[in-house]
PDB file of N, CA and C in Angstrom:
ATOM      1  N   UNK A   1       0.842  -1.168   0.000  1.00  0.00           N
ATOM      2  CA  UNK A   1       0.000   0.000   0.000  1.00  0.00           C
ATOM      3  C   UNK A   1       0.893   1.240   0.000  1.00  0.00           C
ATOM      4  N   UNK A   2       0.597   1.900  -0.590  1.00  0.00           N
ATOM      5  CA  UNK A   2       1.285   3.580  -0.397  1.00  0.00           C
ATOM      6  C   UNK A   2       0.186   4.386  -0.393  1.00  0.00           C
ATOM      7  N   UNK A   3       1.386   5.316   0.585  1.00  0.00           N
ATOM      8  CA  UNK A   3       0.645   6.523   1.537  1.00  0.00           C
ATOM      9  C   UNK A   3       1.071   8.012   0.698  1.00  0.00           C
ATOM     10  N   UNK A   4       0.210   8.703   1.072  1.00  0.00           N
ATOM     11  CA  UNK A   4       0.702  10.143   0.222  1.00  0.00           C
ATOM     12  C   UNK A   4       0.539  10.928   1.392  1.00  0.00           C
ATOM     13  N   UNK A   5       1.643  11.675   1.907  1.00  0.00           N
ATOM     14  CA  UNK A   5       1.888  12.511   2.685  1.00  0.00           C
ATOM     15  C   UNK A   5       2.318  13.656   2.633  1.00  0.00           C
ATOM     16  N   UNK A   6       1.991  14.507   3.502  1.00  0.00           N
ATOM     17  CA  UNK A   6       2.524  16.173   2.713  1.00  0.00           C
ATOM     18  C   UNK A   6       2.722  16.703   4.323  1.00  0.00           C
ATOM     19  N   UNK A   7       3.792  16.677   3.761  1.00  0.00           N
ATOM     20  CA  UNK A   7       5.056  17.542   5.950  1.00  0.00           C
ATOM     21  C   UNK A   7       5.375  18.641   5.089  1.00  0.00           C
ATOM     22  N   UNK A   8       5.351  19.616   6.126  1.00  0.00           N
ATOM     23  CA  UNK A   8       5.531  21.084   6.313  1.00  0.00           C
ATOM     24  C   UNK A   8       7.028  21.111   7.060  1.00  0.00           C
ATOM     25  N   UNK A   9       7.860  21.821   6.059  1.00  0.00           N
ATOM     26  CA  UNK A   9       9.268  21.255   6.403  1.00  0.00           C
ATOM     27  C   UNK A   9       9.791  22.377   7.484  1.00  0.00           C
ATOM     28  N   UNK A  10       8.791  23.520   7.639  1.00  0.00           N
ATOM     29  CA  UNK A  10       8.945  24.691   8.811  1.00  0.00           C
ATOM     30  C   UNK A  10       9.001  24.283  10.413  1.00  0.00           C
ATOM     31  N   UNK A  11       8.579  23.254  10.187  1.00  0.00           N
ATOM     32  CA  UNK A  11       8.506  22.655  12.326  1.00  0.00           C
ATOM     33  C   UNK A  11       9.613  21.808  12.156  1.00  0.00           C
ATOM     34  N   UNK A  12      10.495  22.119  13.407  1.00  0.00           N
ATOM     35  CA  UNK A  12      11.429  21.169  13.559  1.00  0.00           C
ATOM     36  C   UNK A  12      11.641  19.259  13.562  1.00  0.00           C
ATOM     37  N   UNK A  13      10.286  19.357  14.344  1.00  0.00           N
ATOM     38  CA  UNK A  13       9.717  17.944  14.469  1.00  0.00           C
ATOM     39  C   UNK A  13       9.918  16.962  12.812  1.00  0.00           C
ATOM     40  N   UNK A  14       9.259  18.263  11.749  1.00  0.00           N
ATOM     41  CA  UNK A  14       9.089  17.590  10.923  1.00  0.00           C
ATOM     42  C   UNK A  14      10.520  17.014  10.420  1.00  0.00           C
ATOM     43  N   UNK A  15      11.277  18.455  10.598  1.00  0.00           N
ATOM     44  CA  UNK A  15      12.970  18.168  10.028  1.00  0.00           C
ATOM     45  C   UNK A  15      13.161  16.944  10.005  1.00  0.00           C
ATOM     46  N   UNK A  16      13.765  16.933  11.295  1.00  0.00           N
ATOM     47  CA  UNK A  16      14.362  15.510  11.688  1.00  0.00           C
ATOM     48  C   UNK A  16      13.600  14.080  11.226  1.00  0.00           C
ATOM     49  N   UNK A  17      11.891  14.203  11.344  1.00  0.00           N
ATOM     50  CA  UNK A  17      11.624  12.955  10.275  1.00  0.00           C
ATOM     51  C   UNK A  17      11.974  12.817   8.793  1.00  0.00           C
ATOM     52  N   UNK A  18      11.860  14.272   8.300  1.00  0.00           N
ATOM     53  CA  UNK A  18      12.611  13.675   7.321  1.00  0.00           C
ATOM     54  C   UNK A  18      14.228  13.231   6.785  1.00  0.00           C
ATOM     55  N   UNK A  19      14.469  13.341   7.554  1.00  0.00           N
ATOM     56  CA  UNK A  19      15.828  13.226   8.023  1.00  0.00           C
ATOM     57  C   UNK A  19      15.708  11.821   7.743  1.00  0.00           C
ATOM     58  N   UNK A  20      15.260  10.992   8.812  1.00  0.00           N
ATOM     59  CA  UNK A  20      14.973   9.954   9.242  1.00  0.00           C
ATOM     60  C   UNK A  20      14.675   8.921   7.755  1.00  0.00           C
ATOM     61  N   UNK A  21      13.651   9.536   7.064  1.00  0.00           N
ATOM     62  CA  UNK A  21      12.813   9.040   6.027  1.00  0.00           C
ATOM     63  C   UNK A  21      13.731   9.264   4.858  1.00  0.00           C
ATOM     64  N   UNK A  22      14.550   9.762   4.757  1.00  0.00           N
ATOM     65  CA  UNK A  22      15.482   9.958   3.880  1.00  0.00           C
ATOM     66  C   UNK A  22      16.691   9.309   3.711  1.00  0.00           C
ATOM     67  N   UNK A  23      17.057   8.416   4.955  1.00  0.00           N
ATOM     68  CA  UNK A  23      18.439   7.625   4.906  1.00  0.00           C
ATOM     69  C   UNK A  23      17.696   5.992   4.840  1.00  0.00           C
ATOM     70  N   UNK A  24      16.010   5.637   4.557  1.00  0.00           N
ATOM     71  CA  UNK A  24      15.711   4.484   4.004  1.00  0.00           C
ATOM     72  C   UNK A  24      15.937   4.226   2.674  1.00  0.00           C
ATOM     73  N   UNK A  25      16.486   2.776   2.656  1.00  0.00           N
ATOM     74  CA  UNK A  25      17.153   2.742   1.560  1.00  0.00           C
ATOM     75  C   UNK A  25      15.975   2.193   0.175  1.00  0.00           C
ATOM     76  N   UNK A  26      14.869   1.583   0.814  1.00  0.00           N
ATOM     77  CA  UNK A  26      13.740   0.608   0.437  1.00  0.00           C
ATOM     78  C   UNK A  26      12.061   1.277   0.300  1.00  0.00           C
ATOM     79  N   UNK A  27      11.596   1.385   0.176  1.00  0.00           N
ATOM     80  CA  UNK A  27      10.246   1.396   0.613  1.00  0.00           C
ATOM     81  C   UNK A  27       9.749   3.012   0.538  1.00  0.00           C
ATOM     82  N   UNK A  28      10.617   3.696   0.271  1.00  0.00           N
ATOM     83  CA  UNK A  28      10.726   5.451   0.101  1.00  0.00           C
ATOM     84  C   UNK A  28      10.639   6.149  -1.011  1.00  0.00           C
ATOM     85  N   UNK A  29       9.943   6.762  -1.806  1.00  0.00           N
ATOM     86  CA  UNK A  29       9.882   7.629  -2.946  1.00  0.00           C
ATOM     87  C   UNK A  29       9.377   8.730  -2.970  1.00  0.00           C
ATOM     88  N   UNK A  30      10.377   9.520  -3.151  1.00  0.00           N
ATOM     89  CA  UNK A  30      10.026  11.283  -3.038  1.00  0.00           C
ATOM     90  C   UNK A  30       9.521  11.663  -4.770  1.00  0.00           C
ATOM     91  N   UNK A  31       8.570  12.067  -4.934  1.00  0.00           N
ATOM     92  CA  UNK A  31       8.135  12.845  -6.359  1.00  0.00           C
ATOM     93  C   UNK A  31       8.796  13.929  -5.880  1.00  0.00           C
ATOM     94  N   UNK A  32       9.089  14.263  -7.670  1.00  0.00           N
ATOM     95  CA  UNK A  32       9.558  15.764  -7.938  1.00  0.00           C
ATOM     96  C   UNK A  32       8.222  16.246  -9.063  1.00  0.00           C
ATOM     97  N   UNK A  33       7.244  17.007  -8.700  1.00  0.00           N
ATOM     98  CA  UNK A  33       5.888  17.266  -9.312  1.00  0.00           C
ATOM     99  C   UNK A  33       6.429  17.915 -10.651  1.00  0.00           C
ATOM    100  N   UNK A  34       7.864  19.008 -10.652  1.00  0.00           N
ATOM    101  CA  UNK A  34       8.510  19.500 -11.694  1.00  0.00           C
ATOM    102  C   UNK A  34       9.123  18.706 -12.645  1.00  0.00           C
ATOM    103  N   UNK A  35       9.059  17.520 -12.413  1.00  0.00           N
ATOM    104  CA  UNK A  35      10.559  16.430 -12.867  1.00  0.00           C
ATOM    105  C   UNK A  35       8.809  16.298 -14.637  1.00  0.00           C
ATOM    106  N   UNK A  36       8.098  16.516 -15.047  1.00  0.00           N
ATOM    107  CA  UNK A  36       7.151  16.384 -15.928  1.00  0.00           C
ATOM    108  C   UNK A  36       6.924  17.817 -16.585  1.00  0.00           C
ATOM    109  N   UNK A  37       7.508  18.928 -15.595  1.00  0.00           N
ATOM    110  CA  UNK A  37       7.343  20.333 -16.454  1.00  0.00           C
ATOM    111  C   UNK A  37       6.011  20.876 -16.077  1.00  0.00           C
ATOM    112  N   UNK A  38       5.447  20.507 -15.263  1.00  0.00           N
ATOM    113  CA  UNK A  38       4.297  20.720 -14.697  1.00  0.00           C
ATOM    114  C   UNK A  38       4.535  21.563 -13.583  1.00  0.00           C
ATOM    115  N   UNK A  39       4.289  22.749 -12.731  1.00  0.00           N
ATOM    116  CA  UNK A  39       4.339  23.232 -11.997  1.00  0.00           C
ATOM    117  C   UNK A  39       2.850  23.531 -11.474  1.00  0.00           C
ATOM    118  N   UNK A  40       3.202  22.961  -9.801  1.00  0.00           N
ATOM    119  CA  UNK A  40       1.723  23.002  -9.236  1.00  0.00           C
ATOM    120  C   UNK A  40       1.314  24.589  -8.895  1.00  0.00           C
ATOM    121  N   UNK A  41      -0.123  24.300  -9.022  1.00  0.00           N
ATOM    122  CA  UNK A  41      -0.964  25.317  -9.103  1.00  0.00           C
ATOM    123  C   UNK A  41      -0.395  26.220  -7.657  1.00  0.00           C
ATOM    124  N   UNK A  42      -0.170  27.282  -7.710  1.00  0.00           N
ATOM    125  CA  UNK A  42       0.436  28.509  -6.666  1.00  0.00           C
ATOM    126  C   UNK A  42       1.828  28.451  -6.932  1.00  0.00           C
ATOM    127  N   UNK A  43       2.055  28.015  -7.284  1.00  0.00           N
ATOM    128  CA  UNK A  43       4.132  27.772  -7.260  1.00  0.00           C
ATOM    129  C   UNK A  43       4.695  28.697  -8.685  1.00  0.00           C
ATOM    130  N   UNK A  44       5.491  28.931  -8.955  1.00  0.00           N
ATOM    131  CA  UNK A  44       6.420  29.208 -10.010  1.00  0.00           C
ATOM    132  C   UNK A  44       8.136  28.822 -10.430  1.00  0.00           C
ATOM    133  N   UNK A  45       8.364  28.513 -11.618  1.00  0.00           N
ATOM    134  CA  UNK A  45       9.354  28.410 -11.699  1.00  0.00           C
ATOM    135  C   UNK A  45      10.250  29.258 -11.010  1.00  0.00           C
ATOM    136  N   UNK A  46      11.719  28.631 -11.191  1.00  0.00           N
ATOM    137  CA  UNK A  46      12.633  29.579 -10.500  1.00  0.00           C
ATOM    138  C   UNK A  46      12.967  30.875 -11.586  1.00  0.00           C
ATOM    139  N   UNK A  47      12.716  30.771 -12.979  1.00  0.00           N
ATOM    140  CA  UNK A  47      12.657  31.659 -13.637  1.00  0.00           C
ATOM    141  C   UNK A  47      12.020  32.769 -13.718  1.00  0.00           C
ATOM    142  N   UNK A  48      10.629  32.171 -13.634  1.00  0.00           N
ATOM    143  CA  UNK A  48       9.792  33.017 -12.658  1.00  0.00           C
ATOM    144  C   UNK A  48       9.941  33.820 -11.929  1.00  0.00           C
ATOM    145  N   UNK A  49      10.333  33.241 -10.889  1.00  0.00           N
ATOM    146  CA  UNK A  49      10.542  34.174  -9.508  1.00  0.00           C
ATOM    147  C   UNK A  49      11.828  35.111 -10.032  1.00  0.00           C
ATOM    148  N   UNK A  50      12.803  34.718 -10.594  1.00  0.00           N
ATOM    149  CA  UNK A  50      13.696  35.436 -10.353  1.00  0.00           C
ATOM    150  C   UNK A  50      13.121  36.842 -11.449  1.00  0.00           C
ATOM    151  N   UNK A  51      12.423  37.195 -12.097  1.00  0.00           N
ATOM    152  CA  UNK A  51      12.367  37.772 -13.527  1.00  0.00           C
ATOM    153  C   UNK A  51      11.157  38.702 -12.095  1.00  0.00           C
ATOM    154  N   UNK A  52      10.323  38.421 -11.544  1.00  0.00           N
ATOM    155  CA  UNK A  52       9.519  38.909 -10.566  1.00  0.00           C
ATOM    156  C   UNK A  52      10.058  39.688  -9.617  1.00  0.00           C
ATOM    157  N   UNK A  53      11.342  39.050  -9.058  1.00  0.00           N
ATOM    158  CA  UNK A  53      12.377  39.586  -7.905  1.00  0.00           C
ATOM    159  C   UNK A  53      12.724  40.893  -8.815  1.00  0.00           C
ATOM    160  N   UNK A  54      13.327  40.458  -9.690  1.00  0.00           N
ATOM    161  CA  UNK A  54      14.085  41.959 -10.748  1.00  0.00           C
ATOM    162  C   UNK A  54      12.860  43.162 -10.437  1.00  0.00           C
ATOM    163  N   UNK A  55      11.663  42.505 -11.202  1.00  0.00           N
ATOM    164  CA  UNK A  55      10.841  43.488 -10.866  1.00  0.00           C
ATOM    165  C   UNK A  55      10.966  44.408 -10.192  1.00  0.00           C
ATOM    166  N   UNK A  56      10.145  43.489  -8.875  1.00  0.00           N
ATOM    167  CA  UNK A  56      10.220  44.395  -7.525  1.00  0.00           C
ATOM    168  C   UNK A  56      11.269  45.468  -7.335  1.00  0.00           C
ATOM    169  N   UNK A  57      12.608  44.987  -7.245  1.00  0.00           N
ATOM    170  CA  UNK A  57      13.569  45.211  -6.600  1.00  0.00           C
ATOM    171  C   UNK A  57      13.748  46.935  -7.716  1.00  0.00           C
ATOM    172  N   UNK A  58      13.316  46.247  -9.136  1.00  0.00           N
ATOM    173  CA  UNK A  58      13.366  47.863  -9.495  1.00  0.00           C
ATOM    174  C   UNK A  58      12.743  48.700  -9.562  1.00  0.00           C
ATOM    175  N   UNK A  59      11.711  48.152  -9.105  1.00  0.00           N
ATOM    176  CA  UNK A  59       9.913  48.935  -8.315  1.00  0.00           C
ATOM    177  C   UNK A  59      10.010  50.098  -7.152  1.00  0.00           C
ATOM    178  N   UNK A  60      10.885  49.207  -6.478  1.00  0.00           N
ATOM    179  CA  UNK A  60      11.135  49.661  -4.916  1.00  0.00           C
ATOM    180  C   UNK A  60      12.336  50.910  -5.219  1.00  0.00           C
ATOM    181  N   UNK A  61      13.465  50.199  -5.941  1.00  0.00           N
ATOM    182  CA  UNK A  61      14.163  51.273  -5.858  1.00  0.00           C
ATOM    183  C   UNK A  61      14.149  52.558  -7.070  1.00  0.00           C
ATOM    184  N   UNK A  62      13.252  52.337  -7.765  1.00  0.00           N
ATOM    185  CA  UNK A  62      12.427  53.582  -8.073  1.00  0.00           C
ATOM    186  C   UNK A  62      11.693  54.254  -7.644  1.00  0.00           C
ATOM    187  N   UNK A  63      10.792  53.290  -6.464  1.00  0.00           N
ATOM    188  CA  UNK A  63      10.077  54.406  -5.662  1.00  0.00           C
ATOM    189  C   UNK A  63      10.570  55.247  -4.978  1.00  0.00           C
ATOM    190  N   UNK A  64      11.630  54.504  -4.607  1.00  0.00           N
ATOM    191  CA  UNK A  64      12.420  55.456  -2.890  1.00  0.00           C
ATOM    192  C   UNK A  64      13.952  55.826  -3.577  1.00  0.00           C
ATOM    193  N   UNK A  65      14.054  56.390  -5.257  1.00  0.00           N
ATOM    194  CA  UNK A  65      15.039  56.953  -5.802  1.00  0.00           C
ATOM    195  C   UNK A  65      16.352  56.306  -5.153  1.00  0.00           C
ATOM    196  N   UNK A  66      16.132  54.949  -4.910  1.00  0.00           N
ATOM    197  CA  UNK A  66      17.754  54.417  -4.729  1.00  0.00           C
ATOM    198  C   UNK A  66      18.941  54.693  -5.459  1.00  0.00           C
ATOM    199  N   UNK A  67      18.237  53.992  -7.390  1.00  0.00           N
ATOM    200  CA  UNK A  67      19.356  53.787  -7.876  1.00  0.00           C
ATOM    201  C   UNK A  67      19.117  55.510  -9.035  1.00  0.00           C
TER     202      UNK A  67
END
């Protein structure tokens, strides 16, 4: 049988299980939801983000005449 689980890697607790769940050598399979080119619904590529970051960053420092 397999289980589908979804840990929130922000609590410590969780850390360390996966920690744990990660040095089995058998019985363990992590999906990569990206590894198909599919990006789940709320998420963005890292291309994405970074082309977004630029944005901002020249948003902000146009507002407050940085650069």
């Amino acid at each position: 049988m397999v289980h589908t689980v979804h840990l929130d890697d922000e609590y410590i607790n969780v850390k360390k299980l996966l920690e744990e769940i990660y040095r089995q050598k058998e019985g363990v399979r992590f999906e990569n939801p990206t590894a198909n080119d599919a990006v789940p619904e709320g998420y963005m590529t890292s291309d994405e983000f970074r082309k977004q970051a630029i944005i901002k960053v020249n948003t902000f420092c146009d507002k407050h005449g940085i650069l």
